[in-house]
Structure formats: structure tokens, C-alpha cells
N, C-alpha and C. Protein backbone atom coordinates (compact mmCIF):
# COMPACT_ATOMS: atom_id res chain seq x y z
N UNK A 1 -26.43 -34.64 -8.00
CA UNK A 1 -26.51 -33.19 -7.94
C UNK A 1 -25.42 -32.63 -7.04
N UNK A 2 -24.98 -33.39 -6.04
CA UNK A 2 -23.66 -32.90 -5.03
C UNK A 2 -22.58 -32.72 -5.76
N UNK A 3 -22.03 -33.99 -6.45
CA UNK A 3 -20.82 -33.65 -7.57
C UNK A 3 -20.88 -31.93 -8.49
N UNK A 4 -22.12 -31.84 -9.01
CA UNK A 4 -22.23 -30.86 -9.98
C UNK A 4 -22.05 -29.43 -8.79
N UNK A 5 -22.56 -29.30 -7.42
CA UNK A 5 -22.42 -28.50 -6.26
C UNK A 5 -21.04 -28.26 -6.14
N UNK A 6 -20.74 -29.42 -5.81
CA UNK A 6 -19.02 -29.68 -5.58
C UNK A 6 -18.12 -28.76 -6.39
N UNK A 7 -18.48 -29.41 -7.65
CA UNK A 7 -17.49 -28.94 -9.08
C UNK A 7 -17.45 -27.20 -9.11
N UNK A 8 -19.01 -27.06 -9.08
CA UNK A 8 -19.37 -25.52 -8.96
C UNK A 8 -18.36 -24.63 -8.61
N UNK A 9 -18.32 -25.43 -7.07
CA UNK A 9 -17.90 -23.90 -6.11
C UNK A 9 -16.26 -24.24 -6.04
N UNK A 10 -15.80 -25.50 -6.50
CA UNK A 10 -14.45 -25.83 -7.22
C UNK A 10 -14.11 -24.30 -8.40
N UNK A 11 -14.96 -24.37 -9.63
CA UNK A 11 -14.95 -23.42 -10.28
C UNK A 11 -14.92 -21.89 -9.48
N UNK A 12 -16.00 -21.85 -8.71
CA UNK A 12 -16.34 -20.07 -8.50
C UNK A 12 -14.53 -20.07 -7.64
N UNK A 13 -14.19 -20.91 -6.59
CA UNK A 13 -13.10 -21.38 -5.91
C UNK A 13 -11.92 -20.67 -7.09
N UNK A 14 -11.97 -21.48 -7.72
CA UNK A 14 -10.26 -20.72 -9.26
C UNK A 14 -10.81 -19.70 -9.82
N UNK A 15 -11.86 -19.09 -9.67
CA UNK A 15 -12.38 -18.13 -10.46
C UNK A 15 -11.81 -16.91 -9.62
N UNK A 16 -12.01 -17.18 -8.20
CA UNK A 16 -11.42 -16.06 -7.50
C UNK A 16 -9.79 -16.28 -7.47
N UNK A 17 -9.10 -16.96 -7.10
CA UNK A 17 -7.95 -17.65 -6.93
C UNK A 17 -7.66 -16.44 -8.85
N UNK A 18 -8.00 -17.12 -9.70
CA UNK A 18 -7.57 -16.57 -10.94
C UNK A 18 -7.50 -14.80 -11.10
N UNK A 19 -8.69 -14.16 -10.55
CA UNK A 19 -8.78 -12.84 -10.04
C UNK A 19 -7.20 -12.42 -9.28
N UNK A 20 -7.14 -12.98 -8.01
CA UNK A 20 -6.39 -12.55 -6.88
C UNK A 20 -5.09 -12.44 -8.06
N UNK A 21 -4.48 -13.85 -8.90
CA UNK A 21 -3.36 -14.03 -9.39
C UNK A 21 -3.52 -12.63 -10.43
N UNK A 22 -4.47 -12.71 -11.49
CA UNK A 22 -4.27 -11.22 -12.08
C UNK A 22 -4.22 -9.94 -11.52
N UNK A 23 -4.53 -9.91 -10.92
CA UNK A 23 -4.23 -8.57 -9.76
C UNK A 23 -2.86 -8.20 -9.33
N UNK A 24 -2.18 -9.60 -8.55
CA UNK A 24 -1.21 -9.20 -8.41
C UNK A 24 0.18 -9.01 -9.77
N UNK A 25 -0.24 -9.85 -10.77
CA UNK A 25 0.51 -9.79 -12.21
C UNK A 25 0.49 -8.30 -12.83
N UNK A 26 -0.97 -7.39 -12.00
CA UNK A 26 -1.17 -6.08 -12.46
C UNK A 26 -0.29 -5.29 -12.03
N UNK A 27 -0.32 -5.49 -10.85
CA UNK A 27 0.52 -5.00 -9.79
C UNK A 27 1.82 -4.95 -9.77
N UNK A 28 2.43 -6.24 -10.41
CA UNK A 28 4.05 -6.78 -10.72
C UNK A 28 4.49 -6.11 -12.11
N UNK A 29 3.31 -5.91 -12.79
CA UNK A 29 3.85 -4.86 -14.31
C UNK A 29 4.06 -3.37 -13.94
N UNK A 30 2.86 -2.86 -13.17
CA UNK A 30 3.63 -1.57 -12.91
C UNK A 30 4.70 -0.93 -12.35
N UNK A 31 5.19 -2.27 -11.16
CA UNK A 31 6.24 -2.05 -10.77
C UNK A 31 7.63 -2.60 -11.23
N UNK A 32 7.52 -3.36 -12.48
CA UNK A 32 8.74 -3.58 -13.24
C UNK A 32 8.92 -2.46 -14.42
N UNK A 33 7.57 -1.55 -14.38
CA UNK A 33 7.71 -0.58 -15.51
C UNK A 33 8.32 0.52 -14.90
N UNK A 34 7.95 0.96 -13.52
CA UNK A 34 8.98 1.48 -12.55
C UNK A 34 9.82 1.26 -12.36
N UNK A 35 10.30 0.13 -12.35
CA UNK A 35 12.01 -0.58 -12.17
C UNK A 35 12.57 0.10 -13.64
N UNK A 36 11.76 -0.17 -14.70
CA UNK A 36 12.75 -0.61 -16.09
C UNK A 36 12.79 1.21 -16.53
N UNK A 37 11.81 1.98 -15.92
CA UNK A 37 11.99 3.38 -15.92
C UNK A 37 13.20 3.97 -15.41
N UNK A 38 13.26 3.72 -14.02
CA UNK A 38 14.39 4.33 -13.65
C UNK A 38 15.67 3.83 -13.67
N UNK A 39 15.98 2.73 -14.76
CA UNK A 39 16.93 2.37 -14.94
C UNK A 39 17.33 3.00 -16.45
N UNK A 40 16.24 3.00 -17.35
CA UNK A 40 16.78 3.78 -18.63
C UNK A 40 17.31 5.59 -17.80
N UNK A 41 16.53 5.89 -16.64
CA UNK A 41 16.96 7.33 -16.33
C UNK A 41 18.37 7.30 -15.86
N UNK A 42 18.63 6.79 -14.90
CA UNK A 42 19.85 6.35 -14.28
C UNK A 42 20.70 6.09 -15.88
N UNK A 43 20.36 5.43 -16.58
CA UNK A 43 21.60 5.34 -17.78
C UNK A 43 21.71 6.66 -18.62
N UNK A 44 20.82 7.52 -18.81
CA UNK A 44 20.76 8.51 -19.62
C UNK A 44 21.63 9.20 -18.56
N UNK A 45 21.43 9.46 -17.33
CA UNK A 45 22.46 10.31 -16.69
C UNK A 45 23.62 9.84 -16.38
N UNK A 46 24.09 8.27 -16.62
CA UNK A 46 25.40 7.91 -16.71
C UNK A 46 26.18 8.28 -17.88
N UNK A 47 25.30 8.43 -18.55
CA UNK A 47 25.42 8.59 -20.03
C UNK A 47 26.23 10.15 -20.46
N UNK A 48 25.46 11.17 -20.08
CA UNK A 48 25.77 12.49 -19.34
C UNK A 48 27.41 12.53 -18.68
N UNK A 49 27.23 11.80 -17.83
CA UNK A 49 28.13 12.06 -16.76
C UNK A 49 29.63 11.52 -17.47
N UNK A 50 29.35 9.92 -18.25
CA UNK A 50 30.54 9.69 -18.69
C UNK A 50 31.19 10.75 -19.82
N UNK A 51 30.11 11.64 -20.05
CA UNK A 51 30.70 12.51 -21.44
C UNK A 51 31.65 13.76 -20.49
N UNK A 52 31.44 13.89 -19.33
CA UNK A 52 31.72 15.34 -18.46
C UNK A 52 32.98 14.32 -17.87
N UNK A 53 34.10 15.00 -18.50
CA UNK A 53 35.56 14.16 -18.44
C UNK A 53 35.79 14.98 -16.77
N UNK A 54 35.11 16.07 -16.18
CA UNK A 54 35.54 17.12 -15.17
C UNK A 54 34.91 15.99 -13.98
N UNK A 55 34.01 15.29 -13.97
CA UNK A 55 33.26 14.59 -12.69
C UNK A 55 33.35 13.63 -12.40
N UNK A 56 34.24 12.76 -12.18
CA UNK A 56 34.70 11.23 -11.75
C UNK A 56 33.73 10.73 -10.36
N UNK A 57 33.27 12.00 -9.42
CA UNK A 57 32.91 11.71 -8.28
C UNK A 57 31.30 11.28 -8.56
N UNK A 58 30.82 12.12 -9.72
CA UNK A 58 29.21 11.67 -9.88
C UNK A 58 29.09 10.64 -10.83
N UNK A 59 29.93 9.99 -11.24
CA UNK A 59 30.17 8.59 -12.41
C UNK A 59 30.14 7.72 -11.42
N UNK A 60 30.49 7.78 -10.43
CA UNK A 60 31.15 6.58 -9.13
C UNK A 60 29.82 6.34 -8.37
N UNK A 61 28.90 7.69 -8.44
CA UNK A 61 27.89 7.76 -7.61
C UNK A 61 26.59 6.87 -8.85
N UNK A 62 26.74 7.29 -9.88
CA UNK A 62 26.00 7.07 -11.27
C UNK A 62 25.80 5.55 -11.38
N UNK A 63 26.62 5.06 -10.99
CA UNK A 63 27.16 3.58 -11.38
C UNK A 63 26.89 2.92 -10.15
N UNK A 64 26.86 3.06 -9.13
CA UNK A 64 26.42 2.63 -7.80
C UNK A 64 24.64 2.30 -7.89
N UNK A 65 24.07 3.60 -8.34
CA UNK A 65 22.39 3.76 -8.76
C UNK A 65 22.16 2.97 -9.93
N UNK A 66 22.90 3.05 -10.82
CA UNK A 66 22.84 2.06 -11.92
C UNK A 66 22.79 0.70 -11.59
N UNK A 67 23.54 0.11 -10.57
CA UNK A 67 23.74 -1.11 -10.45
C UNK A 67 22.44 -1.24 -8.99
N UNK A 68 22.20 -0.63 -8.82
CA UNK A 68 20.89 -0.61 -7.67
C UNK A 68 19.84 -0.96 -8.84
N UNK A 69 19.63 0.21 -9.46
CA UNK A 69 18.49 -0.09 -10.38
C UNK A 69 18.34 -1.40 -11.35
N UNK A 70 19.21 -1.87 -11.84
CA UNK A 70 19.67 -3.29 -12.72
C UNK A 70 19.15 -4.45 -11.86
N UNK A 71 19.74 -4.31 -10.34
CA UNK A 71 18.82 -5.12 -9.47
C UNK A 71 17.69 -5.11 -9.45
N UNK A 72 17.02 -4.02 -9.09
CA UNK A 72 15.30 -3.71 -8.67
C UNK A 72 14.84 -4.11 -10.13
N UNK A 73 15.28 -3.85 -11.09
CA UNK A 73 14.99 -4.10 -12.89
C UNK A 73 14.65 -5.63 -12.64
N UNK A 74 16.25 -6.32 -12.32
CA UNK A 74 15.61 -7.86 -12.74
C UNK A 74 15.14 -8.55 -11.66
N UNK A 75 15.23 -8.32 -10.17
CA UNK A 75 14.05 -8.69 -9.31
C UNK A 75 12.61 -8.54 -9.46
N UNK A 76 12.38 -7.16 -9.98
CA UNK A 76 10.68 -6.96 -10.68
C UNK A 76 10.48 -8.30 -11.48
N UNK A 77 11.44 -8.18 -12.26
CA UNK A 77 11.30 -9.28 -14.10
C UNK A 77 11.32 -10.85 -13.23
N UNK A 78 12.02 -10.85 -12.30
CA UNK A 78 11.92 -12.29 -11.91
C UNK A 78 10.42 -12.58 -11.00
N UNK A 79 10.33 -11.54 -10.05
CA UNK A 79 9.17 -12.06 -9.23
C UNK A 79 7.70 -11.62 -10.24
N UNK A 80 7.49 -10.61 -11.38
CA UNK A 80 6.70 -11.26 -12.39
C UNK A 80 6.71 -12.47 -13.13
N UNK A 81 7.70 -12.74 -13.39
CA UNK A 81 7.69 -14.27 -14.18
C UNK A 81 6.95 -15.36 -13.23
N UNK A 82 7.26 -15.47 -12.19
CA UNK A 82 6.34 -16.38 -11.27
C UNK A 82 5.31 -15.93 -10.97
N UNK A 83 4.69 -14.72 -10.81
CA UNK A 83 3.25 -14.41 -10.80
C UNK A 83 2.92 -14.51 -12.54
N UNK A 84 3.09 -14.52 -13.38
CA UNK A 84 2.49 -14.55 -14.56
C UNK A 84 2.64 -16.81 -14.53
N UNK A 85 3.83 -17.31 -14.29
CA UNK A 85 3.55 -18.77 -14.16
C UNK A 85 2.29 -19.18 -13.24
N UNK A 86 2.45 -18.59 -12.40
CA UNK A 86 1.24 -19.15 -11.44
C UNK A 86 -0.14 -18.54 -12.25
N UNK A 87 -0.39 -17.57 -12.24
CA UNK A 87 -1.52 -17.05 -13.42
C UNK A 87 -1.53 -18.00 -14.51
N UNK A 88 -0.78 -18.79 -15.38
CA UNK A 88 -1.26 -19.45 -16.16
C UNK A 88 -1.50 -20.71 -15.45
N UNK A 89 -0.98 -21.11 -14.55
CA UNK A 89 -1.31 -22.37 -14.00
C UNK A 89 -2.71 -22.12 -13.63
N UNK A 90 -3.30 -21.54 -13.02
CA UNK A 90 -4.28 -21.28 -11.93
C UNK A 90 -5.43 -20.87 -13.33
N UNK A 91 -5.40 -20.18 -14.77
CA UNK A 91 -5.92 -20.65 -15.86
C UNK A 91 -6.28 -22.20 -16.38
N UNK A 92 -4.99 -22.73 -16.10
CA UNK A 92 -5.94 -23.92 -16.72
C UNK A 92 -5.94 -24.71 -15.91
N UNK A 93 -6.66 -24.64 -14.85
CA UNK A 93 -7.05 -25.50 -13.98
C UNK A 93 -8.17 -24.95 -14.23
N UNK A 94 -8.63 -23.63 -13.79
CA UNK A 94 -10.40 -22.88 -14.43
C UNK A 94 -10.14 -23.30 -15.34
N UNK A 95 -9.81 -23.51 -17.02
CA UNK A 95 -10.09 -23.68 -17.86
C UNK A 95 -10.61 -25.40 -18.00
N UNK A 96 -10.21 -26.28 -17.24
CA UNK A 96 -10.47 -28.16 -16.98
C UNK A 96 -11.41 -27.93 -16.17
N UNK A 97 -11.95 -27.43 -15.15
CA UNK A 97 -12.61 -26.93 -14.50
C UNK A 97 -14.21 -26.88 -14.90
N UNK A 98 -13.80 -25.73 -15.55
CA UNK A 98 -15.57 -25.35 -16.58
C UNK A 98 -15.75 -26.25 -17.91
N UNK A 99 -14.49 -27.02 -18.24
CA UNK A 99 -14.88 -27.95 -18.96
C UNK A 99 -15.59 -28.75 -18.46
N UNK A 100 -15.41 -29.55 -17.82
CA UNK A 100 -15.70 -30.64 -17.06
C UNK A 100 -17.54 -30.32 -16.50
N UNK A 101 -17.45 -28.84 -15.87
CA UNK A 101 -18.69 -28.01 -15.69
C UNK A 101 -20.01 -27.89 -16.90
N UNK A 102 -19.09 -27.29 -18.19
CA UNK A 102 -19.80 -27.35 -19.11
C UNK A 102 -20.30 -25.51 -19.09
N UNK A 103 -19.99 -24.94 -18.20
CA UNK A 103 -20.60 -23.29 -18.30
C UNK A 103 -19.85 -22.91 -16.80
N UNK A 104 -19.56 -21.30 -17.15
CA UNK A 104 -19.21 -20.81 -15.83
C UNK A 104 -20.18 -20.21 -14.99
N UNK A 105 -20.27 -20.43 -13.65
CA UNK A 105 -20.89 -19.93 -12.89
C UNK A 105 -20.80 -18.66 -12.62
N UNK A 106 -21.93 -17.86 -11.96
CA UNK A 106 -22.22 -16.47 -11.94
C UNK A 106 -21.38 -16.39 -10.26
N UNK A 107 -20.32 -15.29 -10.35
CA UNK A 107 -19.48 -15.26 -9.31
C UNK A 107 -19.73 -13.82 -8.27
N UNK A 108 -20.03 -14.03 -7.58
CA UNK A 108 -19.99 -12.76 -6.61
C UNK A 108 -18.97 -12.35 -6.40
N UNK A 109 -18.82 -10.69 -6.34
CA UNK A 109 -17.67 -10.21 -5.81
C UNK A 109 -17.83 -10.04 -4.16
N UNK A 110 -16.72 -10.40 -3.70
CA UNK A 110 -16.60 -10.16 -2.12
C UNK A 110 -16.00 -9.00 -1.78
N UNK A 111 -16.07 -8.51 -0.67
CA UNK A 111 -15.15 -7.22 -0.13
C UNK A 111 -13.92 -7.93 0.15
N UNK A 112 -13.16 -7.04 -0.64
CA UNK A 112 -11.30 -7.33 -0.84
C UNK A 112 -11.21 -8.11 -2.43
N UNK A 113 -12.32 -8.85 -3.15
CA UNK A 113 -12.08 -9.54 -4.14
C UNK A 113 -11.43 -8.52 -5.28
N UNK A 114 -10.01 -8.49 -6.25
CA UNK A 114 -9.82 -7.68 -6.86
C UNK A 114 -11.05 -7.54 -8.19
N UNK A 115 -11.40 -6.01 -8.60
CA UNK A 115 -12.30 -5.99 -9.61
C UNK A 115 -11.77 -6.38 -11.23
């Protein structure tokens, strides 16, 4: 009966662990949708700016924000890719887990646990 105890709170254990990781993957999409936002804006107004043959000084400025935003774009895209890897890792370990279990256990939420 200790093993099956053991295994249990192994499970409820990745069950939260699996929570925490989707949370923050939630968290990492909205802010690459913010990244990938203000980078289509930033291009629509480069876009603008390269057509206005009169403003060389706000193309220089355009392209500076552009290349800010391209960063923040693929830093979002990179530090999601490792929260979505670790999210699937941390899946199938719960998923061998409750195999092995045979049923998932009934999990309490804690204060701070994401809902």
C-alpha cells in the first residue's frame, strides 16, 4: 500500500508541476503575441515612412524600433519554445505516471497553485 501512496503523491507531485508549466506557456503566448504585435506595427510604420521620400530622420528612428522589436519577437519565440518543451516533458512523465497508477488522483488546489 506505501508504493501505491508513494506513486500517488508522485502523480498529484507532476500534476501540479504540469499546472505551474501551463501557466507559464500561458503567460509566454501572450507575451510573444505582444512581441509579434508590435512588430507587424513598427513595420506598417516603416512601411509609411519608407514611402515619405521627405523623412530620412524617422526611417533611421523606424528601423532602430524595428530591430528592437525583431529581438523582443524572437526572444518571446525562443523562451516559449522551452516552456512549451518542458510542458511536454513534464506531460509525459504525468502521462507514465497515471499509467503505472491506473487513475488520476483528486488534486487540491493550493494558494498560488495556477487555476
Amino acid at each position: 500500500m506505501n508504493d501505491k501512496t508513494d506513486l500517488e503523491n508522485r502523480v498529484v507531485e507532476a500534476i501540479r508541476h504540469y499546472r505551474e508549466a501551463l501557466a507559464a506557456v500561458e503567460q509566454l503566448e501572450q507575451e510573444d503575441a505582444c512581441a509579434l504585435q508590435a512588430l507587424r506595427n513598427t513595420l506598417l510604420d516603416l512601411g509609411s515612412a519608407m514611402q515619405d521620400e521627405a523623412a530620412p530622420s524617422p526611417k533611421n528612428s523606424l528601423l532602430e524600433i524595428g530591430s528592437a522589436a525583431v529581438s523582443r519577437s524572437d526572444k518571446a519565440w525562443a523562451t516559449l519554445s522551452e516552456a512549451t518543451a518542458r510542458l511536454d516533458a513534464i506531460r509525459l512523465t504525468l502521462a507514465a505516471l497515471v499509467q503505472q497508477l491506473g487513475y488520476i488522483p483528486e488534486v487540491e488546489m493550493r494558494a498560488g497553485d495556477p487555476a
